[in-house]
C-alpha atoms as a PDB file:
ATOM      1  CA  UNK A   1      -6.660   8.457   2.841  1.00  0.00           C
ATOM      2  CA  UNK A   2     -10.071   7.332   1.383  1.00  0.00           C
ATOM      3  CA  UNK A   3     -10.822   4.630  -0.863  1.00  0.00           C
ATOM      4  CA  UNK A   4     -13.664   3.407  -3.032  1.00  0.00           C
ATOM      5  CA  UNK A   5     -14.106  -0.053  -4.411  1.00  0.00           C
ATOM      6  CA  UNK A   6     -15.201  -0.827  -8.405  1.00  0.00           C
ATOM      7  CA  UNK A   7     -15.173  -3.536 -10.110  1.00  0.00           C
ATOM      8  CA  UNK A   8     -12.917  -6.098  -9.349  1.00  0.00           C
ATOM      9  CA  UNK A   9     -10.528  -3.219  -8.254  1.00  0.00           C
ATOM     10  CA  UNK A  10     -10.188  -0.732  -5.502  1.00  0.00           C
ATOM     11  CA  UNK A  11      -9.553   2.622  -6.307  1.00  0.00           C
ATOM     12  CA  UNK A  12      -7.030   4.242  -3.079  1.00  0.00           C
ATOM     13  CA  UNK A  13      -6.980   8.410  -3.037  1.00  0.00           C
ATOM     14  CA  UNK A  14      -3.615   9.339  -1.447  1.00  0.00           C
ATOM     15  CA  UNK A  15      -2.843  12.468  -0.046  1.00  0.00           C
ATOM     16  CA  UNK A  16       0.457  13.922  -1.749  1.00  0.00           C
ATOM     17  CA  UNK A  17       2.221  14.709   0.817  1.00  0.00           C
ATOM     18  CA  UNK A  18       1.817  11.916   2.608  1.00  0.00           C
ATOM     19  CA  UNK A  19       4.402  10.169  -0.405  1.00  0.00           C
ATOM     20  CA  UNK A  20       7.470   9.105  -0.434  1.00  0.00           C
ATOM     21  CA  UNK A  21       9.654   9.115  -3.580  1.00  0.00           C
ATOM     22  CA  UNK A  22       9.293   6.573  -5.932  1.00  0.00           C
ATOM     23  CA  UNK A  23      12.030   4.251  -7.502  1.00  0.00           C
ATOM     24  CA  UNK A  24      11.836   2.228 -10.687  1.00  0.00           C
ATOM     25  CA  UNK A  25       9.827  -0.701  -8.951  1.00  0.00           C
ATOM     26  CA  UNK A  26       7.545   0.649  -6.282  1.00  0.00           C
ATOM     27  CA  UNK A  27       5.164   3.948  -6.653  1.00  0.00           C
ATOM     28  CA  UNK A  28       2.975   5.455  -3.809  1.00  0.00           C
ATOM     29  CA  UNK A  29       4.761   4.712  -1.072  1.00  0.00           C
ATOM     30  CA  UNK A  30       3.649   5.934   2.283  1.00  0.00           C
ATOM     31  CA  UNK A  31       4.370   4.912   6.097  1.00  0.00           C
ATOM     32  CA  UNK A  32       2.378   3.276   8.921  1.00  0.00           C
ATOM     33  CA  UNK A  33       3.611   2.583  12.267  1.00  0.00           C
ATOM     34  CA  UNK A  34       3.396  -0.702  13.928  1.00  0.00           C
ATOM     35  CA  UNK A  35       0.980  -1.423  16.358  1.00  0.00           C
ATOM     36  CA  UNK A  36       3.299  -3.177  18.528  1.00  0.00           C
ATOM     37  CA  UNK A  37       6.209  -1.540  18.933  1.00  0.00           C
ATOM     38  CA  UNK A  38       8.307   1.631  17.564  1.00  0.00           C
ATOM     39  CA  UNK A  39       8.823   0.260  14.054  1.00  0.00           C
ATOM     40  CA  UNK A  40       7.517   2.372  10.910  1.00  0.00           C
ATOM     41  CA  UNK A  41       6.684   0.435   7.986  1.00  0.00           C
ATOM     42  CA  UNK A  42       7.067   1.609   3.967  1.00  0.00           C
ATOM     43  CA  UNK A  43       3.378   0.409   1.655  1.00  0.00           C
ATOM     44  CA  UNK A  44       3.901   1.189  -1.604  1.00  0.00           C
ATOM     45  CA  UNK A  45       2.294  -0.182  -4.917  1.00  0.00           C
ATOM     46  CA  UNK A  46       4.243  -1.968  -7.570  1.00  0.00           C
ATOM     47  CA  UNK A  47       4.894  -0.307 -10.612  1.00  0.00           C
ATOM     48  CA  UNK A  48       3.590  -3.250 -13.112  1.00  0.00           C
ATOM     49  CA  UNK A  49       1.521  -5.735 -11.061  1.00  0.00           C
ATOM     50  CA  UNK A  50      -0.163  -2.434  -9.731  1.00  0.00           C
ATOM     51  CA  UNK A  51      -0.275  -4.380  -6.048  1.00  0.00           C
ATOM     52  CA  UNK A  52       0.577  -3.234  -3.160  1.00  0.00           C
ATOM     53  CA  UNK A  53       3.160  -4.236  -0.613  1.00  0.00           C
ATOM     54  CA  UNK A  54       4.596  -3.801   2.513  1.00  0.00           C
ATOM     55  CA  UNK A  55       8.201  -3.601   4.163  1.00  0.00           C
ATOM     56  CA  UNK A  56       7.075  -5.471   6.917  1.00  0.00           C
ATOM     57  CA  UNK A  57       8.248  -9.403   7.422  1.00  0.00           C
ATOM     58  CA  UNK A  58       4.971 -10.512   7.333  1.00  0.00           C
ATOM     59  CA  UNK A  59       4.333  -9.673   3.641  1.00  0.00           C
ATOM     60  CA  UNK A  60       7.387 -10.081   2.661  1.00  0.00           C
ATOM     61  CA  UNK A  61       7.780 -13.546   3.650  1.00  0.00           C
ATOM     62  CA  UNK A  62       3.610 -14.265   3.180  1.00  0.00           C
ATOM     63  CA  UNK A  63       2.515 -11.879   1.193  1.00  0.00           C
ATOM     64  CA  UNK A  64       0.006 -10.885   3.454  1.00  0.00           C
ATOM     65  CA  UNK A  65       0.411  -8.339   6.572  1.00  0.00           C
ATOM     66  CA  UNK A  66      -2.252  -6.445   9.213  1.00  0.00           C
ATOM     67  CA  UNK A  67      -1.206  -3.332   8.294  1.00  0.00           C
ATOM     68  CA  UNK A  68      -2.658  -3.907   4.167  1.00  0.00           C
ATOM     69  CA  UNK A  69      -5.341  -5.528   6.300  1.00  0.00           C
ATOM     70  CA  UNK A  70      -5.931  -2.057   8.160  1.00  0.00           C
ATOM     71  CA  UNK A  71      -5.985   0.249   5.199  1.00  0.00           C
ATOM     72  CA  UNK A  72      -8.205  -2.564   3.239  1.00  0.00           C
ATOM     73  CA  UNK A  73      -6.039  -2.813   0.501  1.00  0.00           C
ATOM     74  CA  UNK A  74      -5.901  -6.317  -1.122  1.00  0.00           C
ATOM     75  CA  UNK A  75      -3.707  -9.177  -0.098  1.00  0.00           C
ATOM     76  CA  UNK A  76      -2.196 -11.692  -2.414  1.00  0.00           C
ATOM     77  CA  UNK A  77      -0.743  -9.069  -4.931  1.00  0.00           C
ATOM     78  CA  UNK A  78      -4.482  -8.398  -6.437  1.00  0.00           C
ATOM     79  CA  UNK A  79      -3.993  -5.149  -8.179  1.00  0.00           C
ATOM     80  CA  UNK A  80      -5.592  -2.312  -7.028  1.00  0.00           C
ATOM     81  CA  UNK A  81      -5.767   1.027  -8.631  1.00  0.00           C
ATOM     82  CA  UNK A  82      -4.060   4.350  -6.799  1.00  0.00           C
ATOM     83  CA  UNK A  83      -5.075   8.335  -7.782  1.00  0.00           C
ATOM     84  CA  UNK A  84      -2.954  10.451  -6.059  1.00  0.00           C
ATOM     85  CA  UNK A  85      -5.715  13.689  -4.438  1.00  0.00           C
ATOM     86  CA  UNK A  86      -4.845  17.579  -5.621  1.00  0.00           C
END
């Protein structure tokens, strides 16, 4: 995975076969395993606020997690803007 940053925004290049499928809420979805024990979390990037989020506790009770922190994607639901590689 590589990403770039523009203005205000981050543009994320995601390999496709590293996706999951999509529902009608969350697009880009992709798995990273926990640091601190055998748990694999889902990140995947809201359809409309174009943020991403995590399956993790942390975010979902904070809204902020390590592992967004460890791909440096934003925290805080600050959109972010996702092109999926060829």
């Amino acid at each position: 995975m590589q990403q770039k940053e523009t203005s205000n925004a981050i543009t994320l290049h995601i390999p496709q076969q590293s996706k999951l499928p999509d529902n009608a809420q969350w697009t880009n979805r992709f798995t990273i395993e926990s640091a601190t024990s055998n748990r694999v979390y889902v990140i995947a990037q809201h359809k409309t606020g174009r943020y991403f989020g995590c399956s993790c506790p942390s975010w979902r009770v904070h809204r902020r997690c390590k592992h967004l922190a460890a791909l440096s994607l934003p925290a805080y639901q600050q959109p972010c803007e996702v092109l999926a590689e060829k």
